[in-house]
Every structure is written in structure tokens, then in C-alpha cells.
C-alpha atoms as a PDB file:
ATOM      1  CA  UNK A   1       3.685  25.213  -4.180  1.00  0.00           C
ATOM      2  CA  UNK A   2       2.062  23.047  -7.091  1.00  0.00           C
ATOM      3  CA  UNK A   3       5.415  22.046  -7.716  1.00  0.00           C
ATOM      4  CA  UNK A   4       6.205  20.694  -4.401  1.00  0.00           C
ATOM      5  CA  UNK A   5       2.907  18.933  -3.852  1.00  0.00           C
ATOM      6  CA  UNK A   6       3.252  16.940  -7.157  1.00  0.00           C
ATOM      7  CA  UNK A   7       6.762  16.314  -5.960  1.00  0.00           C
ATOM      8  CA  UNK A   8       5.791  14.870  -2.270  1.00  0.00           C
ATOM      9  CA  UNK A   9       2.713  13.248  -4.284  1.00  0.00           C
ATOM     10  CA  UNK A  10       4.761  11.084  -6.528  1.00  0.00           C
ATOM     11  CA  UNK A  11       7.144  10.365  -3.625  1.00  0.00           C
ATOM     12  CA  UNK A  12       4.536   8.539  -1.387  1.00  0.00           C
ATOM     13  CA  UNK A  13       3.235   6.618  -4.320  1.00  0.00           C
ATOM     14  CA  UNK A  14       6.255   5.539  -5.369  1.00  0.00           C
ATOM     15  CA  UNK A  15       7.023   4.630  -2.203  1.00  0.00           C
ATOM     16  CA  UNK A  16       3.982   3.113  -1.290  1.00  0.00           C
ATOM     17  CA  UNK A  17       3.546   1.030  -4.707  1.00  0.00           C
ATOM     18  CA  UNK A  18       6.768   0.398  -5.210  1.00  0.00           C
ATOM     19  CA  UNK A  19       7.294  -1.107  -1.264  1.00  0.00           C
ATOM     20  CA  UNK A  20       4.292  -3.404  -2.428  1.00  0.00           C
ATOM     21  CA  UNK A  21       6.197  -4.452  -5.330  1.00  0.00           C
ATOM     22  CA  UNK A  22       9.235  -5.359  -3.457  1.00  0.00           C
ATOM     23  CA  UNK A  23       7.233  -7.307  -1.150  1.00  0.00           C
ATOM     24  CA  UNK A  24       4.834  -9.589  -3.427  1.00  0.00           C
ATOM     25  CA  UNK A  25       7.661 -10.060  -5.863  1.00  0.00           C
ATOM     26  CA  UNK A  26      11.291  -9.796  -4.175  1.00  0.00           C
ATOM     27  CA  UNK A  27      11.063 -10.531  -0.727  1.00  0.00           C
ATOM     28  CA  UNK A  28       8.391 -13.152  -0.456  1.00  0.00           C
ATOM     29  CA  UNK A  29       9.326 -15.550  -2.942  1.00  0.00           C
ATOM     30  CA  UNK A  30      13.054 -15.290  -1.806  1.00  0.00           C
ATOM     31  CA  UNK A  31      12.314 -15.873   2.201  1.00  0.00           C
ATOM     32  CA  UNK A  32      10.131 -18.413   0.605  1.00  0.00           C
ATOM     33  CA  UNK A  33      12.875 -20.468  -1.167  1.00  0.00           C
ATOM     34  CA  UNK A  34      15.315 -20.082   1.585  1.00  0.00           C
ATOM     35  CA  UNK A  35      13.483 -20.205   4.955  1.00  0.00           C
ATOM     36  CA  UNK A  36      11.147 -22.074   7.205  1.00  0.00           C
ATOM     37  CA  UNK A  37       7.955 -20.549   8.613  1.00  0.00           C
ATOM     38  CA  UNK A  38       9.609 -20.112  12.057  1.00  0.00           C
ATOM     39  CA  UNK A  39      12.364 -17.944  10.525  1.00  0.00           C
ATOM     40  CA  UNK A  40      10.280 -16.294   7.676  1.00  0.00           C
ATOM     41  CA  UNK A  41       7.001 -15.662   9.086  1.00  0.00           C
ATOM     42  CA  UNK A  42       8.712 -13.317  11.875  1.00  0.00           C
ATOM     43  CA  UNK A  43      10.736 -12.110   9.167  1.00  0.00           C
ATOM     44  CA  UNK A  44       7.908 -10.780   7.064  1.00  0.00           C
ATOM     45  CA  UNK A  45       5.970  -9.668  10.039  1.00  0.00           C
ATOM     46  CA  UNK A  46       8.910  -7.716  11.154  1.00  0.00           C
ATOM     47  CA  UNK A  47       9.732  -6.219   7.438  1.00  0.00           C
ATOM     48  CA  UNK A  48       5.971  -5.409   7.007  1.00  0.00           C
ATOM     49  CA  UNK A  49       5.338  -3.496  10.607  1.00  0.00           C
ATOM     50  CA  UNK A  50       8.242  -1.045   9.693  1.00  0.00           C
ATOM     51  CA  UNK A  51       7.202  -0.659   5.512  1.00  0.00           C
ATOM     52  CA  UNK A  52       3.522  -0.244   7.125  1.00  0.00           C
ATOM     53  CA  UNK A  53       4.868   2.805   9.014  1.00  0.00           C
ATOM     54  CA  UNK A  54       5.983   4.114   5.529  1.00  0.00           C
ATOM     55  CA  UNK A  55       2.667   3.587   4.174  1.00  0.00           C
ATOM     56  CA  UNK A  56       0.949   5.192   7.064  1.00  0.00           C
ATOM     57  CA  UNK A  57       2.875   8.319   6.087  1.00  0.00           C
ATOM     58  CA  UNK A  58       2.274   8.026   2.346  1.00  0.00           C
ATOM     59  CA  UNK A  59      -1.242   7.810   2.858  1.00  0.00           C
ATOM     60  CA  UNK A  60      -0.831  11.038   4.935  1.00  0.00           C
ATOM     61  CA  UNK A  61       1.336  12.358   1.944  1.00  0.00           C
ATOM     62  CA  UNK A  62      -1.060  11.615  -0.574  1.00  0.00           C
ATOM     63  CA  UNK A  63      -4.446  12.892   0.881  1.00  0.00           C
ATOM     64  CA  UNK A  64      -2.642  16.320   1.926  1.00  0.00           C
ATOM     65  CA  UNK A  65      -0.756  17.091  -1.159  1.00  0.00           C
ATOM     66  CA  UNK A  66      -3.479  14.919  -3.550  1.00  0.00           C
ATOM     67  CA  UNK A  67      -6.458  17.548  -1.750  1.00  0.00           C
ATOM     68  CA  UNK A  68      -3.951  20.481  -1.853  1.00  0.00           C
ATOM     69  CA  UNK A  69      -3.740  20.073  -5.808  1.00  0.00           C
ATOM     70  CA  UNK A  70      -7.308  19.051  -6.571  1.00  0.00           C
ATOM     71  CA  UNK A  71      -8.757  22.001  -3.923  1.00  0.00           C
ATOM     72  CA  UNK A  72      -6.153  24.921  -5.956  1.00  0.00           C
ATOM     73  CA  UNK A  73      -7.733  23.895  -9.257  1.00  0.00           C
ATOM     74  CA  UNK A  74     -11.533  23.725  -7.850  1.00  0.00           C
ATOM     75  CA  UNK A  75     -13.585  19.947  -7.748  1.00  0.00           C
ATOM     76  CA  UNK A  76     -15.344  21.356 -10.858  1.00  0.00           C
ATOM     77  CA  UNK A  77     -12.312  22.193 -13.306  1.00  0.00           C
ATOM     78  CA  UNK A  78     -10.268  19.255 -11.950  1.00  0.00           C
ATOM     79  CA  UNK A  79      -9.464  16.392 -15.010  1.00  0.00           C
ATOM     80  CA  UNK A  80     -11.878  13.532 -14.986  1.00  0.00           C
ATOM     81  CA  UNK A  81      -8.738  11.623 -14.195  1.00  0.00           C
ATOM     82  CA  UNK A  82      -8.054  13.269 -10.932  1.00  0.00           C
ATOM     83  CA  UNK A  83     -11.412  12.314  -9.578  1.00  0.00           C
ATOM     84  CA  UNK A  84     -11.104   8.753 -10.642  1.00  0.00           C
ATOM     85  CA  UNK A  85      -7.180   9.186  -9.170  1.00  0.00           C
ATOM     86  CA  UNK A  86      -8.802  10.300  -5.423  1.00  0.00           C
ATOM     87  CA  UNK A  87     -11.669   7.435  -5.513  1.00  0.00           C
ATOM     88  CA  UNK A  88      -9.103   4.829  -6.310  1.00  0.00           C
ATOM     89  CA  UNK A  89      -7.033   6.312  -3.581  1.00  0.00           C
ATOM     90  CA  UNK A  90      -9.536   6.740  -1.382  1.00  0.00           C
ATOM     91  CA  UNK A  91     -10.848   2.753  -1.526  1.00  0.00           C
ATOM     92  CA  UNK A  92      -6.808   1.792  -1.579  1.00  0.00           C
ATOM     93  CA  UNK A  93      -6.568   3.582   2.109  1.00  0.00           C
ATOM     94  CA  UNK A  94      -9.399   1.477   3.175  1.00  0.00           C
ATOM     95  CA  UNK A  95      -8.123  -1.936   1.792  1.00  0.00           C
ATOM     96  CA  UNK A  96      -5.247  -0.678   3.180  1.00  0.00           C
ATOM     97  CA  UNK A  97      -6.600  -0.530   6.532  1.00  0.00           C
ATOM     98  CA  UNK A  98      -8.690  -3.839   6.491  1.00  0.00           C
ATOM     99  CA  UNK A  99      -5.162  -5.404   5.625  1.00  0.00           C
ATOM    100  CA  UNK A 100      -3.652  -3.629   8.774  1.00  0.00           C
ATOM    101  CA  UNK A 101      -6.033  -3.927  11.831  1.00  0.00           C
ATOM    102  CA  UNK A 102      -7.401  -7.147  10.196  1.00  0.00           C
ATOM    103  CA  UNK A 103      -4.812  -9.803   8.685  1.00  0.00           C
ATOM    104  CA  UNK A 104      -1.886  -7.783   9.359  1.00  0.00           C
ATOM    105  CA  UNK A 105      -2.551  -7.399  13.255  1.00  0.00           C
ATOM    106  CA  UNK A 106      -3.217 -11.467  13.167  1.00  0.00           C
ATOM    107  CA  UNK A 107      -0.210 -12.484  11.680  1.00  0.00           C
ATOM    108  CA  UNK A 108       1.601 -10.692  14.701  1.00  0.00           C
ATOM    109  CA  UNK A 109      -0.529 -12.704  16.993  1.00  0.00           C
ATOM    110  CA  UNK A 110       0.281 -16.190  15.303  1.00  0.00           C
ATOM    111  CA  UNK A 111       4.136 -15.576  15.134  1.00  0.00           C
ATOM    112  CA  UNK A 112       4.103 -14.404  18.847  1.00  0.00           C
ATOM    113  CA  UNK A 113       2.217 -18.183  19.701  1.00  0.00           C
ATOM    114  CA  UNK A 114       4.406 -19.576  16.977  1.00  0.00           C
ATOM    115  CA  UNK A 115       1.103 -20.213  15.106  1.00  0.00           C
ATOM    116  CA  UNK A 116       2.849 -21.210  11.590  1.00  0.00           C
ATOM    117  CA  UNK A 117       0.346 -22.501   9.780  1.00  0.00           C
ATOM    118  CA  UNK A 118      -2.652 -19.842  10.912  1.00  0.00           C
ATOM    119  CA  UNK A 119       0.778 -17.306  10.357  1.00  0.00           C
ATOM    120  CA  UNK A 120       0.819 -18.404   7.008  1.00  0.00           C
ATOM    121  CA  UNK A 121      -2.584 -18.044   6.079  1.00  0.00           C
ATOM    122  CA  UNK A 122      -2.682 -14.477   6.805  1.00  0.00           C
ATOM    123  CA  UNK A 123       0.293 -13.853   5.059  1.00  0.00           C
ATOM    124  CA  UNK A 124      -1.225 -15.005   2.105  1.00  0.00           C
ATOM    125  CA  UNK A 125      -4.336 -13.017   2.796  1.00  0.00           C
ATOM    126  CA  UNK A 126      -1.956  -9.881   3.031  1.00  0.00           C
ATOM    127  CA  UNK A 127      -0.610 -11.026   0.069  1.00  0.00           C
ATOM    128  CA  UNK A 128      -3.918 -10.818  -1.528  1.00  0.00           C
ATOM    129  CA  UNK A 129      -4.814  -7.625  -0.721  1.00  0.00           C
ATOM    130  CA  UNK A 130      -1.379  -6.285  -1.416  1.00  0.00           C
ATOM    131  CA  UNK A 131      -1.646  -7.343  -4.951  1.00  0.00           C
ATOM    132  CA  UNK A 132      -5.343  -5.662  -4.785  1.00  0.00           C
ATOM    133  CA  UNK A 133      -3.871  -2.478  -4.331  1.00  0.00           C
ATOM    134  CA  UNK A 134      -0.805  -2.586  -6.556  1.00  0.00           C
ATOM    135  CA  UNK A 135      -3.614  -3.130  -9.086  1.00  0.00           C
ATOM    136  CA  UNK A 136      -6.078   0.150  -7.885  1.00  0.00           C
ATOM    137  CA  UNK A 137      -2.456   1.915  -7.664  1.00  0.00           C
ATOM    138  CA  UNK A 138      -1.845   1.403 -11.408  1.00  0.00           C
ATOM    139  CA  UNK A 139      -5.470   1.861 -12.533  1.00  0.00           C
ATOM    140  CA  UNK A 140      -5.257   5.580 -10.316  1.00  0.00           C
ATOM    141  CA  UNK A 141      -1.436   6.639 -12.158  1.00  0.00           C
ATOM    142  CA  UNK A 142      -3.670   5.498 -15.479  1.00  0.00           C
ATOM    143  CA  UNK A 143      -6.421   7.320 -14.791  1.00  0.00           C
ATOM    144  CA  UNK A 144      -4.581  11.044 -14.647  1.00  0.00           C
ATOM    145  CA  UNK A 145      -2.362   9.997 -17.213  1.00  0.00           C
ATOM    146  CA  UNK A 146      -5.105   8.541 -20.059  1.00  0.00           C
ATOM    147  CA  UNK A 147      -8.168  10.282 -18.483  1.00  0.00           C
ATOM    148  CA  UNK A 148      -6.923  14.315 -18.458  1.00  0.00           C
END
């Protein structure tokens, strides 16, 4: 069982971070280069309501199996690391979440009106906060791996 929730642990994370990742740096900049905001902004909106889904279920993912491991070892014997690891988790689900119901859910609003410029200003507030949480998401892999 330990096995299995490290396994679906590192799964969601690396999906997670690494969706992030392919977002800020990939996908962006390319649409960027290549499209105008009435092609790209629904583009991005579209790509990010079905990688948000995905992150939904990582977070899911991560606070089951993350508990699961930190509960079988008790709160008290658990590394110093994988206390800093759920905190850092823990305030990445609520950026997270801000991004979502916040930015995220008026981006979809300015694409359906064909809002560009108010579409691109929450993209880059997304953008933001994406790059917020890559950041907490390598501080929390550092933390069990330098903090055990």
C-alpha cells in the first residue's frame, strides 16, 4: 500500500506541475507568436478548462494518498519535510482555487463577449499564479527531498 500511494502521489504532481510547465512555457508563448486574441484566447481557455479537470483530480490524488502516507507513519514521526511538503500543498490548492473560480472563471466570460483585451488580462493573471505554484511545487518536492 505505501508503495502504491507514493506511486499515485508522484503521478498527480507530475501531472499537475508538469501541465503548468507546458502551459507557461510551451503553449503560451507559441499561441502567442502565431495567433490573434480571437483565436488564442478561446484556445487557452479551452486547453485550460480540460488540464483544470486534471488538476482537480490531482489535488484529489495528492491529499488522499499525501494523508494516507503521512497518517501510516503518525504526524509526530513524519520527516520535517513532509510537513513543510503538506503546507506547501495545502496553500498551492488554495491559489489553485483563487485562480479557478476567480481569473480562470473570468476569462471564460470575456472570450464568450469576445472581451480580448479584459481576456487577456486574466490570462496573464492566470499566468501569474500559475508560475506561483510551479514555484511552491518545487519548494514542496525540495522540502522531502533536502528536509528528511
Amino acid at each position: 500500500m505505501p508503495a502504491l500511494m507514493k506511486f499515485l502521489h508522484l503521478l498527480a504532481a507530475m501531472a499537475w506541475l508538469g501541465g503548468i510547465a507546458f502551459m507557461l512555457l510551451a503553449l503560451r508563448p507559441a499561441a502567442a507568436e502565431l495567433l490573434a486574441p480571437p483565436q488564442r484566447l478561446p484556445l487557452i481557455a479551452r486547453v485550460m478548462q480540460r488540464f483544470f479537470t486534471l488538476v482537480w483530480a490531482s489535488i484529489g490524488i495528492l491529499l488522499t494518498s499525501g494523508l494516507v502516507m503521512l497518517l501510516g507513519v503518525g504526524m509526530k514521526q513524519a520527516p520535517v519535510g513532509w510537513h513543510l511538503m503538506l503546507g506547501l500543498g495545502l496553500l498551492m490548492f488554495a491559489v489553485f482555487g483563487h485562480l479557478y473560480f476567480g481569473p480562470f472563471r473570468r476569462l471564460q466570460r470575456a472570450v464568450s463577449a469576445d472581451d480580448w483585451p479584459e481576456a487577456g488580462r486574466r490570462t496573464g493573471q492566470i499566468a501569474t499564479l500559475a508560475w506561483v505554484n510551479l514555484g511552491l511545487g518545487a519548494l514542496a518536492i525540495a522540502a522531502v527531498f533536502f528536509m528528511v
